[in-house]
C-alpha atoms as a PDB file:
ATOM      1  CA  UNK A   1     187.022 -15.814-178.523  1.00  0.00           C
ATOM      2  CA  UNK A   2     190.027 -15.743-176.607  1.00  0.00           C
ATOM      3  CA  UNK A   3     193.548 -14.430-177.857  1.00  0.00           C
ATOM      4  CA  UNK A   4     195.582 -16.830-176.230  1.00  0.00           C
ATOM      5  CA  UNK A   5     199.220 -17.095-178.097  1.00  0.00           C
ATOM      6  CA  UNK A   6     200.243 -20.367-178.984  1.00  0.00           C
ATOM      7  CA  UNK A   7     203.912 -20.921-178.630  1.00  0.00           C
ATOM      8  CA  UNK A   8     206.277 -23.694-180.959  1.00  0.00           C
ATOM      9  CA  UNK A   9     209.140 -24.915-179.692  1.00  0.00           C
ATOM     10  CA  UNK A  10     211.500 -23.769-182.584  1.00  0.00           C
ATOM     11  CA  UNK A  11     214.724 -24.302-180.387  1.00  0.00           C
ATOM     12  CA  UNK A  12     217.433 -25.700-181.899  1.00  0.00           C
ATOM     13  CA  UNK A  13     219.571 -27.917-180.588  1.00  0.00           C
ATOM     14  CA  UNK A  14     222.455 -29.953-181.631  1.00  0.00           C
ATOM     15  CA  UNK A  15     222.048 -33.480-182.668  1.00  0.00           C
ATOM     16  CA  UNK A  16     223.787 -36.073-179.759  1.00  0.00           C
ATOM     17  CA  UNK A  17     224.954 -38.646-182.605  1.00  0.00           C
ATOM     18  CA  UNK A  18     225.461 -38.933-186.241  1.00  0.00           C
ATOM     19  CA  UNK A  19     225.179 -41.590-188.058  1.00  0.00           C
ATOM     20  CA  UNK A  20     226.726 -42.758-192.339  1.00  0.00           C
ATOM     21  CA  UNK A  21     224.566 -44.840-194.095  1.00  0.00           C
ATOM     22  CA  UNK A  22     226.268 -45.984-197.296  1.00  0.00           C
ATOM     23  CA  UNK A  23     225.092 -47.547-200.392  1.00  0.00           C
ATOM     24  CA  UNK A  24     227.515 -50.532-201.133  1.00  0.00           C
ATOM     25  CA  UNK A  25     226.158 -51.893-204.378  1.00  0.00           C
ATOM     26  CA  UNK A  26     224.330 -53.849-205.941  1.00  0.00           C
ATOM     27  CA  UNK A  27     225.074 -57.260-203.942  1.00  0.00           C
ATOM     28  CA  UNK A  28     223.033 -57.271-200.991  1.00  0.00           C
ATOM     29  CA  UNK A  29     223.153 -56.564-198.158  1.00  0.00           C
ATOM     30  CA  UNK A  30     223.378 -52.985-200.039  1.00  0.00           C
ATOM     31  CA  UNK A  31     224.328 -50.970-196.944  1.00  0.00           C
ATOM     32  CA  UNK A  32     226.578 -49.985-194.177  1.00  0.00           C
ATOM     33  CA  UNK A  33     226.050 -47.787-190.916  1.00  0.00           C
ATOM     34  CA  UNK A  34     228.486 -46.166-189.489  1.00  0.00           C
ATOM     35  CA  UNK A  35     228.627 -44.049-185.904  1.00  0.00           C
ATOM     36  CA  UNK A  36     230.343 -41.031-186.078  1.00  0.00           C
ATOM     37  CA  UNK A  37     229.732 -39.943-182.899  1.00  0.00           C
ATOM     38  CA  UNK A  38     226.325 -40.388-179.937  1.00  0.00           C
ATOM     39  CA  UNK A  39     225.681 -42.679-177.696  1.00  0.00           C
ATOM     40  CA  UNK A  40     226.637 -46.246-178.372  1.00  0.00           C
ATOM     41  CA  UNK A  41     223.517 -48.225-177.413  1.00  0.00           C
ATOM     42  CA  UNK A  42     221.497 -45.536-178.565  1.00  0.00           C
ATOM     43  CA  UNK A  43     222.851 -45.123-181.921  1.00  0.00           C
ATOM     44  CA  UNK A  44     223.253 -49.722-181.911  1.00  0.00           C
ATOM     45  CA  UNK A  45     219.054 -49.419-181.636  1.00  0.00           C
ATOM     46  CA  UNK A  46     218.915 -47.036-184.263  1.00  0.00           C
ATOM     47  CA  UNK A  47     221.061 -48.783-186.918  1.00  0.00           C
ATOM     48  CA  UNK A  48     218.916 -52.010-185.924  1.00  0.00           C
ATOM     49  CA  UNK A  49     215.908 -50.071-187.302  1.00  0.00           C
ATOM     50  CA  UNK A  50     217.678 -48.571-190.279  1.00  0.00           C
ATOM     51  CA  UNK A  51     219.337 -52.509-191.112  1.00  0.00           C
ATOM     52  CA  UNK A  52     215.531 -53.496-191.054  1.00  0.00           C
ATOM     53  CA  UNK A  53     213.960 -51.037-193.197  1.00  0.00           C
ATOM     54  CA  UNK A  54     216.511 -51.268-195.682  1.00  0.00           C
ATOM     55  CA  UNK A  55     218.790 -54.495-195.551  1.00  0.00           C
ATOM     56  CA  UNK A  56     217.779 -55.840-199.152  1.00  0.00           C
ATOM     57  CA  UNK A  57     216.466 -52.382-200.884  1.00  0.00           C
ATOM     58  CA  UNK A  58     218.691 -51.121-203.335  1.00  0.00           C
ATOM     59  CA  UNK A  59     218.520 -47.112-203.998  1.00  0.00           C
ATOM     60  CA  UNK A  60     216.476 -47.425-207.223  1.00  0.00           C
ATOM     61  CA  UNK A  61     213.991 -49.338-205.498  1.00  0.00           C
ATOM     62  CA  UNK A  62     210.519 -46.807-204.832  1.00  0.00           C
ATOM     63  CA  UNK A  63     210.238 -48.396-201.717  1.00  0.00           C
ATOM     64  CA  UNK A  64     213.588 -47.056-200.935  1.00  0.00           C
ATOM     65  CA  UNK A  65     212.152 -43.742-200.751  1.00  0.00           C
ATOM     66  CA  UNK A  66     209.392 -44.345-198.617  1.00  0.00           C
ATOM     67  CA  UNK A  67     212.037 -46.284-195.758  1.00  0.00           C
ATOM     68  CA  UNK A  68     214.429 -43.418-196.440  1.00  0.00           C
ATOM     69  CA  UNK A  69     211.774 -41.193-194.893  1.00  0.00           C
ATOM     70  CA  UNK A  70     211.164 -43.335-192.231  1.00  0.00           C
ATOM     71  CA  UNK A  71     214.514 -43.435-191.382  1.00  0.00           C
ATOM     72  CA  UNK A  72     215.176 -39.576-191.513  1.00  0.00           C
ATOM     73  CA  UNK A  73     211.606 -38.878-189.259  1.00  0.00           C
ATOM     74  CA  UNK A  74     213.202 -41.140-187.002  1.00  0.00           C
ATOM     75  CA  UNK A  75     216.452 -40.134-186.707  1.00  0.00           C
ATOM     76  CA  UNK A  76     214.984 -36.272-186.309  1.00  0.00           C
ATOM     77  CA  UNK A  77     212.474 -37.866-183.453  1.00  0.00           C
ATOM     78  CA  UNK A  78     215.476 -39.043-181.911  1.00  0.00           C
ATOM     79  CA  UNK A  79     217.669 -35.685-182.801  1.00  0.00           C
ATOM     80  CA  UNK A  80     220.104 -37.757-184.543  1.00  0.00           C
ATOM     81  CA  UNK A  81     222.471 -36.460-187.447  1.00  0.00           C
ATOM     82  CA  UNK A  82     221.763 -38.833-190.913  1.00  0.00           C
ATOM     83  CA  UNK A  83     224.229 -38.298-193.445  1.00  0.00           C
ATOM     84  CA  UNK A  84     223.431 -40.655-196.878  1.00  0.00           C
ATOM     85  CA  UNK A  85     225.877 -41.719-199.384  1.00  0.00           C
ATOM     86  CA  UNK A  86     224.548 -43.403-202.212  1.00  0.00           C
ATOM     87  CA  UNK A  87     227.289 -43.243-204.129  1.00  0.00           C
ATOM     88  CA  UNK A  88     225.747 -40.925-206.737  1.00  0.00           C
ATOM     89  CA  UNK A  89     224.765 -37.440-206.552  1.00  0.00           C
ATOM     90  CA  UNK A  90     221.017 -36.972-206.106  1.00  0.00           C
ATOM     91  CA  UNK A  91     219.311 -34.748-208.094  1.00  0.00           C
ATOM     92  CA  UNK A  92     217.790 -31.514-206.057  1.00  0.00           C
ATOM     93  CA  UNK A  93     213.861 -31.772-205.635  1.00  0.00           C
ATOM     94  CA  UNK A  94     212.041 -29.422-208.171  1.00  0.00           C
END
C-alpha cells in the first residue's frame, strides 16, 4: 500500500458577486434579487435560476428549504456571496 498524500484544495478565495434575496410577503411573486456587486450577466443567469426555484414559494413552505439549498450549493459552485432576508430572524440549527 502506497502512502501517497492526498491534497484538498482548502483555498479561500473571495466571492466575485453577491447577491440579496428578499422575502416580500405573502402576495406572490414572494421575492426580490438584488446585485450587490459581480458580474452582470453572470449574476442575470443566476437570479434566473433563483426566480425559478422560488418565484411562488413562500418561506414557510418545506419545499422552500429544499430550493434554498439548491440555491446556496449553487451560488457556492459559482463562488457567489447569498445573503437571505426573510424578514424574520431564523432560528439557529440545534
Amino acid at each position: 500500500m502506497s502512502q501517497v498524500p492526498t491534497t484538498e484544495s482548502t483555498e479561500v478565495t473571495d466571492p466575485v458577486g453577491h447577491v440579496q434575496v428578499i422575502y416580500l410577503g405573502p402576495v406572490a411573486p414572494h421575492w426580490e434579487c438584488r446585485m450587490v456587486f459581480g458580474d452582470e450577466e453572470q449574476i442575470q443567469a443566476f437570479v434566473d435560476r433563483i426566480d425559478a426555484r422560488l418565484r411562488f414559494l413562500p418561506p414557510h413552505d418545506p419545499q422552500f428549504r429544499r430550493n434554498r439549498d439548491r440555491v446556496n450549493r449553487d451560488a457556492e459552485r459559482e463562488n457567489l456571496l447569498v445573503e437571505w432576508n426573510l424578514g424574520y430572524d431564523e432560528e439557529p440549527s440545534a
